[in-house]
Structures are given as C-alpha cells and as structure tokens.
N, C-alpha and C. Protein backbone atom coordinates (compact mmCIF):
# COMPACT_ATOMS: atom_id res chain seq x y z
N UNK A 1 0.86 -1.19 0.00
CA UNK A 1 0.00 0.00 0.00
C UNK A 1 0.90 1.24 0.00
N UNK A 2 0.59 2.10 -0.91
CA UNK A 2 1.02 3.88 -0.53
C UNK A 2 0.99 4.06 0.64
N UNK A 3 2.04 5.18 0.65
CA UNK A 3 1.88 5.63 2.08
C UNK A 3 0.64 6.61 1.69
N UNK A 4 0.13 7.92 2.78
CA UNK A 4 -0.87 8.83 3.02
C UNK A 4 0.17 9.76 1.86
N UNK A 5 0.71 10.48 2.55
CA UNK A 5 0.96 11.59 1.11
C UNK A 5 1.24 11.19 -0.39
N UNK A 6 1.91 9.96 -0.35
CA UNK A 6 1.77 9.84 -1.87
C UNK A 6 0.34 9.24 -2.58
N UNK A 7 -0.55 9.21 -1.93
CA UNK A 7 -1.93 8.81 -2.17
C UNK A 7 -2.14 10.20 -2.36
N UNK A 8 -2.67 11.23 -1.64
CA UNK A 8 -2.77 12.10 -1.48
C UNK A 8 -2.24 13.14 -2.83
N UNK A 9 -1.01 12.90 -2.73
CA UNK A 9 -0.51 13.43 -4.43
C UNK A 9 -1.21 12.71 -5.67
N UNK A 10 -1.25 11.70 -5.57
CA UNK A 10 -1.81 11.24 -6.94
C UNK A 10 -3.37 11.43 -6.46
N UNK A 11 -4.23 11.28 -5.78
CA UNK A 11 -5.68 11.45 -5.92
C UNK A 11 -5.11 13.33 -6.22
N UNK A 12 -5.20 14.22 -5.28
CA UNK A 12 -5.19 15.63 -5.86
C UNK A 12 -5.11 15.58 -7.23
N UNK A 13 -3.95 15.13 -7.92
CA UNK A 13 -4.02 14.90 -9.50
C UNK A 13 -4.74 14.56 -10.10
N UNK A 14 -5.21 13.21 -9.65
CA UNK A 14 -6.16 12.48 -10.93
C UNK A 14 -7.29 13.77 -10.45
N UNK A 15 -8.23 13.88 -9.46
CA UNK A 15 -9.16 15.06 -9.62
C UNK A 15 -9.26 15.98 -10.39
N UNK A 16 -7.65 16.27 -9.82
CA UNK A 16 -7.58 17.87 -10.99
C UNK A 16 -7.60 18.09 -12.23
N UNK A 17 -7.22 16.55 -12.82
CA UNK A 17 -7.33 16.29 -13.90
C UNK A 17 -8.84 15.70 -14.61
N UNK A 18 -9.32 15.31 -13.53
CA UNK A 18 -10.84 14.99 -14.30
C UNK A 18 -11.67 16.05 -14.53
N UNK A 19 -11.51 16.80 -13.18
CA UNK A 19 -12.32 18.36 -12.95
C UNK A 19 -11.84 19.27 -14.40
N UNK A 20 -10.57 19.71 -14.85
CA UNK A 20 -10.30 20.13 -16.42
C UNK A 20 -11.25 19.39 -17.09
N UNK A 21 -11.18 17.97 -17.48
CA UNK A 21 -11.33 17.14 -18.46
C UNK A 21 -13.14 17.43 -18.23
N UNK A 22 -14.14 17.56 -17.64
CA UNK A 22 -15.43 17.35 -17.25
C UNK A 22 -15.68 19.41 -17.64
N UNK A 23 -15.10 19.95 -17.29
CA UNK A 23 -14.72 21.20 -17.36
C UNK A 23 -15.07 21.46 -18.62
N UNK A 24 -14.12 20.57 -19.71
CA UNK A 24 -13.68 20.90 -21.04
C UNK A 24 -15.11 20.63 -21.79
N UNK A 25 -16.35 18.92 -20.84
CA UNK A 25 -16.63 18.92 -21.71
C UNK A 25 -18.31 19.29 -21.21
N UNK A 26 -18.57 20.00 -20.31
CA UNK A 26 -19.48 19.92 -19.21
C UNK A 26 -20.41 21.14 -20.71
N UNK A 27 -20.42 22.04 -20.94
CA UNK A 27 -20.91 22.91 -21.79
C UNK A 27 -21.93 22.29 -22.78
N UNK A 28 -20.99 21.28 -23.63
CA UNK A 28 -21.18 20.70 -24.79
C UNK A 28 -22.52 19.55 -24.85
N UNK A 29 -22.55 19.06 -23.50
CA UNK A 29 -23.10 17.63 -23.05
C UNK A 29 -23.92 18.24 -22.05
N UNK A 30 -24.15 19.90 -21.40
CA UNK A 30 -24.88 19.79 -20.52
C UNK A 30 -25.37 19.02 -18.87
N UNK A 31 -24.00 19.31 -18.38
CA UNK A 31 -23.89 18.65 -16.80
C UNK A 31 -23.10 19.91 -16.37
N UNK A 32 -22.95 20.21 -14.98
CA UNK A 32 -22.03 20.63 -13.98
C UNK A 32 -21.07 20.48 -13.11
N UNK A 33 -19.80 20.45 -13.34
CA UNK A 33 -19.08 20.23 -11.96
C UNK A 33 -18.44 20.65 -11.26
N UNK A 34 -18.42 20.65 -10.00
CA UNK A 34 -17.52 21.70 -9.16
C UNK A 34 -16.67 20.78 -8.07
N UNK A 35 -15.32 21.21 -8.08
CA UNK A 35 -14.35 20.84 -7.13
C UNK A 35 -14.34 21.32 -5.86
N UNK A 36 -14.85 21.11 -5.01
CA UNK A 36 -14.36 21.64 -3.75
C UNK A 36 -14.43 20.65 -2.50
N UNK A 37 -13.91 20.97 -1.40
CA UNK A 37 -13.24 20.38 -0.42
C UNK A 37 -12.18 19.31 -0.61
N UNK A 38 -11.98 18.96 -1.42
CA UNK A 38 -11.38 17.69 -2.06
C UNK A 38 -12.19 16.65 -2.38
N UNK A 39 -13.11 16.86 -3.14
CA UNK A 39 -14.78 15.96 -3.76
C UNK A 39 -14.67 16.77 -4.90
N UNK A 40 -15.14 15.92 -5.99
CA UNK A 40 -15.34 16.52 -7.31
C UNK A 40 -17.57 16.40 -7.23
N UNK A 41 -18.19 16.72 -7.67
CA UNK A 41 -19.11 16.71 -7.89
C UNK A 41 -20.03 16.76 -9.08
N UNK A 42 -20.47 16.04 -10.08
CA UNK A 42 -21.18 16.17 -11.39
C UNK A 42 -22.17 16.19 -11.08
N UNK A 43 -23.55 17.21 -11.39
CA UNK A 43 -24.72 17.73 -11.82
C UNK A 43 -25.46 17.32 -12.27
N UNK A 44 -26.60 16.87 -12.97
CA UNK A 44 -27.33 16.55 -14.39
C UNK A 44 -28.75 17.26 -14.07
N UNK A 45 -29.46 18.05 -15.11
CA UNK A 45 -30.84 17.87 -14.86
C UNK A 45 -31.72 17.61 -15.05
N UNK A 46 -31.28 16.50 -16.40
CA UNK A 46 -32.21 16.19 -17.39
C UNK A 46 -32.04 14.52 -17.87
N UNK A 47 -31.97 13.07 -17.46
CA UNK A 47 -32.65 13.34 -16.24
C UNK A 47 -31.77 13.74 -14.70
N UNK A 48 -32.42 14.07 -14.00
CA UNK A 48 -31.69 14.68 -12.25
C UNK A 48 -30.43 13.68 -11.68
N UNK A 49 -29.58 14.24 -12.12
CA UNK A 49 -28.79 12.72 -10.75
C UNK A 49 -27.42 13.64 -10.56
N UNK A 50 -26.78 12.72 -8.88
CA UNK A 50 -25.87 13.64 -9.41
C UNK A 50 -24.41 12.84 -8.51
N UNK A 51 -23.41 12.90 -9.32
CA UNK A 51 -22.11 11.45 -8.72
C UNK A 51 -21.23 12.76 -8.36
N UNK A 52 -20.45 11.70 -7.63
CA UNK A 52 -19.51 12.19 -6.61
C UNK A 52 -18.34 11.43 -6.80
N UNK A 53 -17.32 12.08 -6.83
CA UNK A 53 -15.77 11.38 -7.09
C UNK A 53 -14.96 11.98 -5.75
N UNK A 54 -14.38 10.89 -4.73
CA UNK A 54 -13.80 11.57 -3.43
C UNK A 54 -12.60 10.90 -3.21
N UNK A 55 -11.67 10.66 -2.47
CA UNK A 55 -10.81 10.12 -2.38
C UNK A 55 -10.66 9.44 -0.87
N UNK A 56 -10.31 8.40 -0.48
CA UNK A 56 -10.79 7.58 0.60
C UNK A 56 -9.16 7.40 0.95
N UNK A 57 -9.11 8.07 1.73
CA UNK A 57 -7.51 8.12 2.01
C UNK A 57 -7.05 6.70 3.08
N UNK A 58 -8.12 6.51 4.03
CA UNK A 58 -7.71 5.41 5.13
C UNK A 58 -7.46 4.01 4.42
N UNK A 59 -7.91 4.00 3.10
CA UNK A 59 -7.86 2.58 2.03
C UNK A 59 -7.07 2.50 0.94
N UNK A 60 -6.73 3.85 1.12
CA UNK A 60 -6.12 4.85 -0.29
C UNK A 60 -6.37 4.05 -1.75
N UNK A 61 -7.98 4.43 -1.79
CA UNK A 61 -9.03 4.15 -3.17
C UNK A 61 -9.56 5.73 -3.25
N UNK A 62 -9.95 5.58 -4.41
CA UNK A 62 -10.48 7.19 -5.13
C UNK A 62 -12.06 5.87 -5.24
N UNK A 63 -13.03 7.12 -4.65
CA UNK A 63 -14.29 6.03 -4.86
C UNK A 63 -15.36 7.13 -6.00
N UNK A 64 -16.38 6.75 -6.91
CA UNK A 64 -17.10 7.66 -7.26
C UNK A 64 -18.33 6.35 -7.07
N UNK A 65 -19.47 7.52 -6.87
CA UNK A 65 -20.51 7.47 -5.99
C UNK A 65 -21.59 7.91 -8.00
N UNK A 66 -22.00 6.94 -8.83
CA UNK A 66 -23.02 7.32 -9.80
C UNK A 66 -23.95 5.86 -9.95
N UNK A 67 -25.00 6.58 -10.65
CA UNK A 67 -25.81 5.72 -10.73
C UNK A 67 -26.59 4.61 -9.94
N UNK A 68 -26.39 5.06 -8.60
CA UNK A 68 -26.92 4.01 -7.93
C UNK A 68 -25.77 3.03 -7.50
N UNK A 69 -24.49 3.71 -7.76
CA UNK A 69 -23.44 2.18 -7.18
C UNK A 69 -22.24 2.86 -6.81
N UNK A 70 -21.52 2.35 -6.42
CA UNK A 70 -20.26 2.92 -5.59
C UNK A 70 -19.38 2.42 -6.04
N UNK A 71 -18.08 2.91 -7.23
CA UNK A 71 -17.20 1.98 -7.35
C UNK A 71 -15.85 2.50 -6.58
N UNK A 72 -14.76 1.39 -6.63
CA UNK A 72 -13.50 2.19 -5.60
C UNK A 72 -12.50 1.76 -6.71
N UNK A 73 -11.38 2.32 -6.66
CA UNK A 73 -10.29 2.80 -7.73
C UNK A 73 -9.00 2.33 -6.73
N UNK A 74 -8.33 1.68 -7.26
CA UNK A 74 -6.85 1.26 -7.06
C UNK A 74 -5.92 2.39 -7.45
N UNK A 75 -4.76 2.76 -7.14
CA UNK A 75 -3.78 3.34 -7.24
C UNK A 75 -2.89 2.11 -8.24
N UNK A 76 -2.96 2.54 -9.33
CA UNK A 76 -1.83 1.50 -10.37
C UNK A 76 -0.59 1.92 -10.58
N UNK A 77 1.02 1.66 -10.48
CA UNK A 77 1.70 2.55 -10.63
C UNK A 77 2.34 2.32 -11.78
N UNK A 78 1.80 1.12 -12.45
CA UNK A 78 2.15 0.93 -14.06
C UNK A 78 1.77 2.07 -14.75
N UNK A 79 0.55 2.25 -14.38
CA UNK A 79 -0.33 2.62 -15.79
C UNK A 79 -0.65 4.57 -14.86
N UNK A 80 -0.14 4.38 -13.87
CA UNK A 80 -0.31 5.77 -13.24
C UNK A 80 -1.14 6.22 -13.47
N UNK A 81 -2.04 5.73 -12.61
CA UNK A 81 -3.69 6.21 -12.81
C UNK A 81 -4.44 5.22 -11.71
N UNK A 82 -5.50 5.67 -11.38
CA UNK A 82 -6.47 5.35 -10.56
C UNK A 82 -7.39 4.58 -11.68
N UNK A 83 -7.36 2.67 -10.93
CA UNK A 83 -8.10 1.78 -12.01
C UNK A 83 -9.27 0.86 -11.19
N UNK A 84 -9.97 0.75 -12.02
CA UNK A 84 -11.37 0.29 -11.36
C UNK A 84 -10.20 -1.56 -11.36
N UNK A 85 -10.74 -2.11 -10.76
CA UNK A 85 -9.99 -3.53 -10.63
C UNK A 85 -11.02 -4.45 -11.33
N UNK A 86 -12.14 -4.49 -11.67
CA UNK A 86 -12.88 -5.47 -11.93
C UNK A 86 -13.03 -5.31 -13.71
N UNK A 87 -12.60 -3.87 -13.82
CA UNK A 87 -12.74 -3.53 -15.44
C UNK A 87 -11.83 -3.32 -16.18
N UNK A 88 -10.56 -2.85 -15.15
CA UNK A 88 -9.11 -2.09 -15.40
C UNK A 88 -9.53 -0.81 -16.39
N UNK A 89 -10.36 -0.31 -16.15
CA UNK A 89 -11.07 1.16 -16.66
C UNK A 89 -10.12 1.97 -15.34
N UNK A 90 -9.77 3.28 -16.44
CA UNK A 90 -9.41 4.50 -15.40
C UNK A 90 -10.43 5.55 -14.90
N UNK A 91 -10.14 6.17 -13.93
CA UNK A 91 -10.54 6.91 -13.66
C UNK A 91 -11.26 7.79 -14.63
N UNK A 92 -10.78 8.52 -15.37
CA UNK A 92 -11.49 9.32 -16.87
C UNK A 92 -12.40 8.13 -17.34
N UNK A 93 -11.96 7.00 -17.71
CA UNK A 93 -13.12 6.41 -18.55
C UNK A 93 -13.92 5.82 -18.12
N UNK A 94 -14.01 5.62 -16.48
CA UNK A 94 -15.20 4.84 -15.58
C UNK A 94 -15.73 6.65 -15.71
N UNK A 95 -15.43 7.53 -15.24
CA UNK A 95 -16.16 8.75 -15.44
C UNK A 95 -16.88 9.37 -16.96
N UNK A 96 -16.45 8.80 -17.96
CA UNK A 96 -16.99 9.22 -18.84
C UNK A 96 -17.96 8.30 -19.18
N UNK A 97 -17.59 7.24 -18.99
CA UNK A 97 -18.69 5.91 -19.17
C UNK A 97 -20.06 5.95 -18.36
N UNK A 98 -20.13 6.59 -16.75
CA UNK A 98 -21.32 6.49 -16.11
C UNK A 98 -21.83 7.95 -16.97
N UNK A 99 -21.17 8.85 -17.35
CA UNK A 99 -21.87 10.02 -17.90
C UNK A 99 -22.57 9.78 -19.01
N UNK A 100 -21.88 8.85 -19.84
CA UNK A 100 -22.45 8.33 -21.04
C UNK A 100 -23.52 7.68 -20.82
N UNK A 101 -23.52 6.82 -19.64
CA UNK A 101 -25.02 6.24 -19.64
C UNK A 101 -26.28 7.06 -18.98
N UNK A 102 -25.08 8.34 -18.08
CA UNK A 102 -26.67 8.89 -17.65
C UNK A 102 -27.16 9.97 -18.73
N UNK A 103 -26.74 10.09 -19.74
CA UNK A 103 -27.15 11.26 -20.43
C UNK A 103 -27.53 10.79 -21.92
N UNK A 104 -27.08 9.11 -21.93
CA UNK A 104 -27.69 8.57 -23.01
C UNK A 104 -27.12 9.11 -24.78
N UNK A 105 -26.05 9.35 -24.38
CA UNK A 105 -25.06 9.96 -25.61
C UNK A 105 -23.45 9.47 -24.85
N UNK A 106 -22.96 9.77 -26.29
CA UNK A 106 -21.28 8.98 -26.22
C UNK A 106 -20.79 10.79 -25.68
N UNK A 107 -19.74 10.26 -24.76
CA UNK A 107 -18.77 11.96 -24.05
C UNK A 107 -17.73 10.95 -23.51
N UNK A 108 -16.39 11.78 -24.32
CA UNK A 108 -15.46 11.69 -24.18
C UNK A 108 -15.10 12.40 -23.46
N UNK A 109 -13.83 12.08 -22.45
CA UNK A 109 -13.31 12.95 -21.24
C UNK A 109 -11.74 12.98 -21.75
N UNK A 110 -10.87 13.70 -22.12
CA UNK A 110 -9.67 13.63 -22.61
C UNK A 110 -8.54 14.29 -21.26
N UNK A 111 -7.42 14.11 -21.67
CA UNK A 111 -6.47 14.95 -20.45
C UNK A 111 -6.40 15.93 -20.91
C-alpha cells in the first residue's frame, strides 16, 4: 500500500485532472461540476442525478458514488492512474462511461 501523502498526491491529481477534463466537456453535453473540499461533484438535470468522485484516504481508493453504485479505484503505478480492478477502466473512462449512460449519448473525457 502507498503511504498517506503519496496517495494524497496522486488522488489531488487524478481530480484535478478529471475536474479540467469534465470542465472541457461539461458545456457541450450539458452537466455541472464543481471541485471543492477535495470531492469533485457532477450535476445533471435532465434526467436529475448527481455522482460524486472523493478520495478515501484510510484505504487509499479514489471512490465515485453514480448511478446508484459505488465503485472504488486502485492506485496502479504501471499505468499511473487510478483503475477500477474489476474492469481495469481509469478513472477518466469509468467517469466518462457512467456520464455516457446517464445522459444517453457517447462523451469523451480527454487529459
């Protein structure tokens, strides 16, 4: 396992990097998201829902909270990125994938 700060460095990152990437495409596709406390947060209002990406430091997993399910994210240091284990999906593409299904159109999330 990571220690706490180097968890800590790479979740701050991957966030900051999804929050741009959701940022880039939030306009286009019609959702919202805002970063704060160290929680990312996505919007929708059409239909209403709304996921949560946080970082679970005592397990050091990045968890997002959509659709009705909770998935948790591994720290990979191959592939340097936060990976779902059951899909080996990253972080960006487990996030673009639940967006895709809640909005019922293809959205790409890029770095």
């Amino acid at each position: 396992m990571i220690d706490e700060q180097e968890f800590r460095n790479h979740a701050d990152r991957a966030l900051d990097q999804l929050n741009r990437a959701l940022n880039d495409a939030s306009e286009e596709h019609g959702f919202e998201s805002d970063f704060n406390a160290g929680a990312l947060t996505i919007e929708f209002d059409d239909p209403p829902a709304r996921f949560v990406v946080s970082p679970n430091t005592p397990v050091r997993q990045v968890w997002l909270s959509a659709l009705s399910k909770s998935y948790k994210l591994d720290w990979d240091a191959a592939r340097n990125a936060f990976v779902l284990a059951d899909t080996g999906q990253s972080l960006l593409d487990l996030v673009a994938d639940r967006i895709s299904e809640q909005l019922g159109t293809d959205v790409t999330l890029t770095k």
